[in-house]
Protein backbone atom coordinates (compact mmCIF):
# COMPACT_ATOMS: atom_id res chain seq x y z
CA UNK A 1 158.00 131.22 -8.14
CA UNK A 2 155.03 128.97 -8.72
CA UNK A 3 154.01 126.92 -5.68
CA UNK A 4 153.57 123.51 -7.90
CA UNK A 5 157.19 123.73 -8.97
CA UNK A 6 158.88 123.81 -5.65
CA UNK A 7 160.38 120.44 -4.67
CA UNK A 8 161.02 119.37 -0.90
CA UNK A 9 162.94 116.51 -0.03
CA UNK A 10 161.21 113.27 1.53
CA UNK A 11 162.79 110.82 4.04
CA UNK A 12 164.07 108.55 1.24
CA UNK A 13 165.63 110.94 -1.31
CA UNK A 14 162.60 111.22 -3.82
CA UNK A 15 161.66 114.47 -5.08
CA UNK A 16 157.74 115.53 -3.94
CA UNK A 17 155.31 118.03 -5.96
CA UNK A 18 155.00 120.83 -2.66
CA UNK A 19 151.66 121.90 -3.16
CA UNK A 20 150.20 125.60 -2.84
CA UNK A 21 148.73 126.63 0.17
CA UNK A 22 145.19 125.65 0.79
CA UNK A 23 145.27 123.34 -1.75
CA UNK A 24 144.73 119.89 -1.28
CA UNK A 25 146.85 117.29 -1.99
CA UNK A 26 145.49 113.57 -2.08
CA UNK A 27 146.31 110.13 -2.52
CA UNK A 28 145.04 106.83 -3.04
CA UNK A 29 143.85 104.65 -0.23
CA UNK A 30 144.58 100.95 -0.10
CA UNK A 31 140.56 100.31 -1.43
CA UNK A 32 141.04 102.85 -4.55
CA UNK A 33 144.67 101.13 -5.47
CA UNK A 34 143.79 97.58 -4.46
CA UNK A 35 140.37 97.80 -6.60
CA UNK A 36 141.64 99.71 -9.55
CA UNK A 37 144.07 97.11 -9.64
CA UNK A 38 141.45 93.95 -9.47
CA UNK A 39 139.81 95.63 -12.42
CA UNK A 40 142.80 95.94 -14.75
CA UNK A 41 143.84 92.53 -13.54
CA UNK A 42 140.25 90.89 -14.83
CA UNK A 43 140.28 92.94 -18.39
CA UNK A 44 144.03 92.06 -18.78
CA UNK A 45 143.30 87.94 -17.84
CA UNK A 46 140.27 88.16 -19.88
CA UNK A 47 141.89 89.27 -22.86
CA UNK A 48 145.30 86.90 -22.45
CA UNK A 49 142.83 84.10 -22.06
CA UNK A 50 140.95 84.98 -25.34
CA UNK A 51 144.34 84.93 -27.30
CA UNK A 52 145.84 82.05 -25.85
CA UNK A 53 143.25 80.50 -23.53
CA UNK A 54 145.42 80.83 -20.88
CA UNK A 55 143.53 81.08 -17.53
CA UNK A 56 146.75 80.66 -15.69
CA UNK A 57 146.43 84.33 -16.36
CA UNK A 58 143.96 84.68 -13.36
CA UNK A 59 146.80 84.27 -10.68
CA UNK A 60 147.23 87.63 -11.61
CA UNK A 61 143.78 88.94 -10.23
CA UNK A 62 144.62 88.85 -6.63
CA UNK A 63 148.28 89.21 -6.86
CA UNK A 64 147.59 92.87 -8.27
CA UNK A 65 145.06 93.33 -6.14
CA UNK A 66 147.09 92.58 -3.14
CA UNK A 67 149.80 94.77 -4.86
CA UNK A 68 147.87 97.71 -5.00
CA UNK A 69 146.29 97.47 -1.64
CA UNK A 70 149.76 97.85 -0.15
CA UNK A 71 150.79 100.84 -3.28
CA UNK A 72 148.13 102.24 -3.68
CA UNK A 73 148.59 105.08 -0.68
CA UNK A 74 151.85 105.67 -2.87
CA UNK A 75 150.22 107.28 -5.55
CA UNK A 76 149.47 111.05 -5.54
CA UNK A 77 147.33 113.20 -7.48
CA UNK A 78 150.52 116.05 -7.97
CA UNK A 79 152.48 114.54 -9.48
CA UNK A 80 153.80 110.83 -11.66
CA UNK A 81 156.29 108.21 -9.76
CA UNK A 82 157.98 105.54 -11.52
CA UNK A 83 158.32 103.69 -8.47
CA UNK A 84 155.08 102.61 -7.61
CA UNK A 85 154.70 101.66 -11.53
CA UNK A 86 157.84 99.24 -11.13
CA UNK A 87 157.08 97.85 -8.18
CA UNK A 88 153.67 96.87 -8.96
CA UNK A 89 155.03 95.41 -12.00
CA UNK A 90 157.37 93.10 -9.87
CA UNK A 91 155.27 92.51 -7.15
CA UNK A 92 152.41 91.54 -9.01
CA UNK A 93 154.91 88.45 -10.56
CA UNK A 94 156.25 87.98 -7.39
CA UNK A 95 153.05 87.53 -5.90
CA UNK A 96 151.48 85.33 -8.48
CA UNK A 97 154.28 82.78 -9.00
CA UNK A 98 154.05 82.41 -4.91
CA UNK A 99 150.20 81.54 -5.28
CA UNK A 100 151.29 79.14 -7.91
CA UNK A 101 154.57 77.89 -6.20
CA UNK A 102 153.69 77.58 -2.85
CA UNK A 103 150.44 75.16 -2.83
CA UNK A 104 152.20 72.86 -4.89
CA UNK A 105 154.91 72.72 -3.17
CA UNK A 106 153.37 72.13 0.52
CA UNK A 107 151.28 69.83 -1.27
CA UNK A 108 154.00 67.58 -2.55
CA UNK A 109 156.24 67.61 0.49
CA UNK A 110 153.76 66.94 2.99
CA UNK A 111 154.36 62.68 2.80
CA UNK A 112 157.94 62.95 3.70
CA UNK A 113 157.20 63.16 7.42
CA UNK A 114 155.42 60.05 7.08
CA UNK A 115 158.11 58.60 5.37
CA UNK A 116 160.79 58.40 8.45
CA UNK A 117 162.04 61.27 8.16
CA UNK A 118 161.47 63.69 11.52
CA UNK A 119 159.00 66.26 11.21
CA UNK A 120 161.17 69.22 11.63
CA UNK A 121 163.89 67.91 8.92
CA UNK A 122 160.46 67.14 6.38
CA UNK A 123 159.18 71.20 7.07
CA UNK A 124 162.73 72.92 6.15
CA UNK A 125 163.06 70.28 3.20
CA UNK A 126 159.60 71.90 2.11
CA UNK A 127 160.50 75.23 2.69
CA UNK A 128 163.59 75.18 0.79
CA UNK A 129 162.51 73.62 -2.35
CA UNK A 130 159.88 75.75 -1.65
CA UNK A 131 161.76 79.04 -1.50
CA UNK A 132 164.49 77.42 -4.53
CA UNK A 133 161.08 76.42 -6.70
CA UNK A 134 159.92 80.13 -6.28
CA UNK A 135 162.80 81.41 -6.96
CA UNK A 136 163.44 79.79 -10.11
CA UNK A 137 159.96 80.60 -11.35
CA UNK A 138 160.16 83.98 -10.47
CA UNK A 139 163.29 84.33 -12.68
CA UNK A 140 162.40 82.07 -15.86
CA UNK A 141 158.60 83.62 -15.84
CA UNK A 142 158.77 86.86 -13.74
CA UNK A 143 161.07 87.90 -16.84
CA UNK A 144 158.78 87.08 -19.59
CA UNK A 145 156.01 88.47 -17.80
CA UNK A 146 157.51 91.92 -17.24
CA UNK A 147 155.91 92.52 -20.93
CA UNK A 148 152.57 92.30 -19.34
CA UNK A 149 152.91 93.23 -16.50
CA UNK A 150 154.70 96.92 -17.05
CA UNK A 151 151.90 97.66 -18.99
CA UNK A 152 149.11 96.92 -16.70
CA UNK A 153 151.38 98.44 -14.12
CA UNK A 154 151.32 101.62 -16.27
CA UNK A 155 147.60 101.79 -16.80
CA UNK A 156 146.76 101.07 -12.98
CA UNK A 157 148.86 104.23 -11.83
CA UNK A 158 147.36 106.11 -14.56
CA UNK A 159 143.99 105.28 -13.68
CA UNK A 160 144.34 105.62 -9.60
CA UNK A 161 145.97 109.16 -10.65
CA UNK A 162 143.06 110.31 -12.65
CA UNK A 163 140.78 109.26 -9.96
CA UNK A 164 142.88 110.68 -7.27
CA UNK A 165 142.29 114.05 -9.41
CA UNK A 166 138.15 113.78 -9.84
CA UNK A 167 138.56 113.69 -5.92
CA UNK A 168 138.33 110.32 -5.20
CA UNK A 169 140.88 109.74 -2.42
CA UNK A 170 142.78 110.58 0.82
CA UNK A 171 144.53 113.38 2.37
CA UNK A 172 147.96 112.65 3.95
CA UNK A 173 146.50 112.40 6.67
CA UNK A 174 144.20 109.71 5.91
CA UNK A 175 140.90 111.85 5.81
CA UNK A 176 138.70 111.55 2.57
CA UNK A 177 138.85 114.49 0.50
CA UNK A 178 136.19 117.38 0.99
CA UNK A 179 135.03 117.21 -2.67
């Protein structure tokens, strides 16, 4: 039976690609997946911006790359996973409405301690509509923007694979790869 198609079970119930002896298996460190990210991040803003002008678009720049800094390591050269795909999808949103929400809203709320209200009462009031504001966005937007961001999502982890396979990444144990 062929090494590649034996499947061991990992902590969480996923299926992993066991890999042949002596053959090394890598993955992408945080730099690979959090730069690979950035870069289809600036192509995809660039060209939503030429359609629509819509430079909005650019809260998406660091929100992927801060997505695939922490999914990057998730991606493997052996094999393709859906769930790093989806998550960066949603996370990305998730991220970018926050660096949209969030400003605005501390920005708005911060006269209502002067106000007479007591300082503690004026923070949760700003946290809440804070949290309620994201929350709302995150629905309303996040939805419409699943049709770019799945995409994008897509075409990182098919990237950070490809590199992962020219050599360009990490054993599991966090060593760069010989080659």
């Amino acid at each position: 039976m062929n090494a590649a198609t034996l499947k061991s079970a990992s902590k969480d119930g996923d299926a992993i690609d066991a890999s042949p002896a002596g053959i090394e298996v890598l993955r992408a460190s945080r730099s690979l997946g959090a730069g690979t990210a950035f870069a289809v991040a600036v192509v995809a803003t660039l060209i939503g911006a030429s359609l629509n002008g819509g430079w909005f678009l650019a809260l998406g720049i660091p929100a992927a790359a801060l997505g695939g800094w922490f999914l990057g390591p998730a991606i493997r050269g052996d094999g393709w996973s859906l769930r790093p795909t989806i998550a960066m999808a949603t996370l990305t949103i998730g991220l970018a409405d926050a660096f949209a929400v969030v400003p605005a809203m501390i920005s708005s709320g911060g006269g209502y301690a002067t106000q007479g209200v007591d300082p503690i009462s004026a923070v949760a009031f700003v946290l809440l509509s804070t949290v309620v504001t994201w929350l709302l966005g995150l629905v309303i937007v996040g939805f419409l923007s699943l049709a770019v961001t799945i995409p994008c999502a897509v075409i990182w982890a098919l990237f950070v694979r490809s590199l992962i396979r020219q050599g360009i990444g990490v054993r599991d144990d966090g060593q760069r790869s010989k080659s």
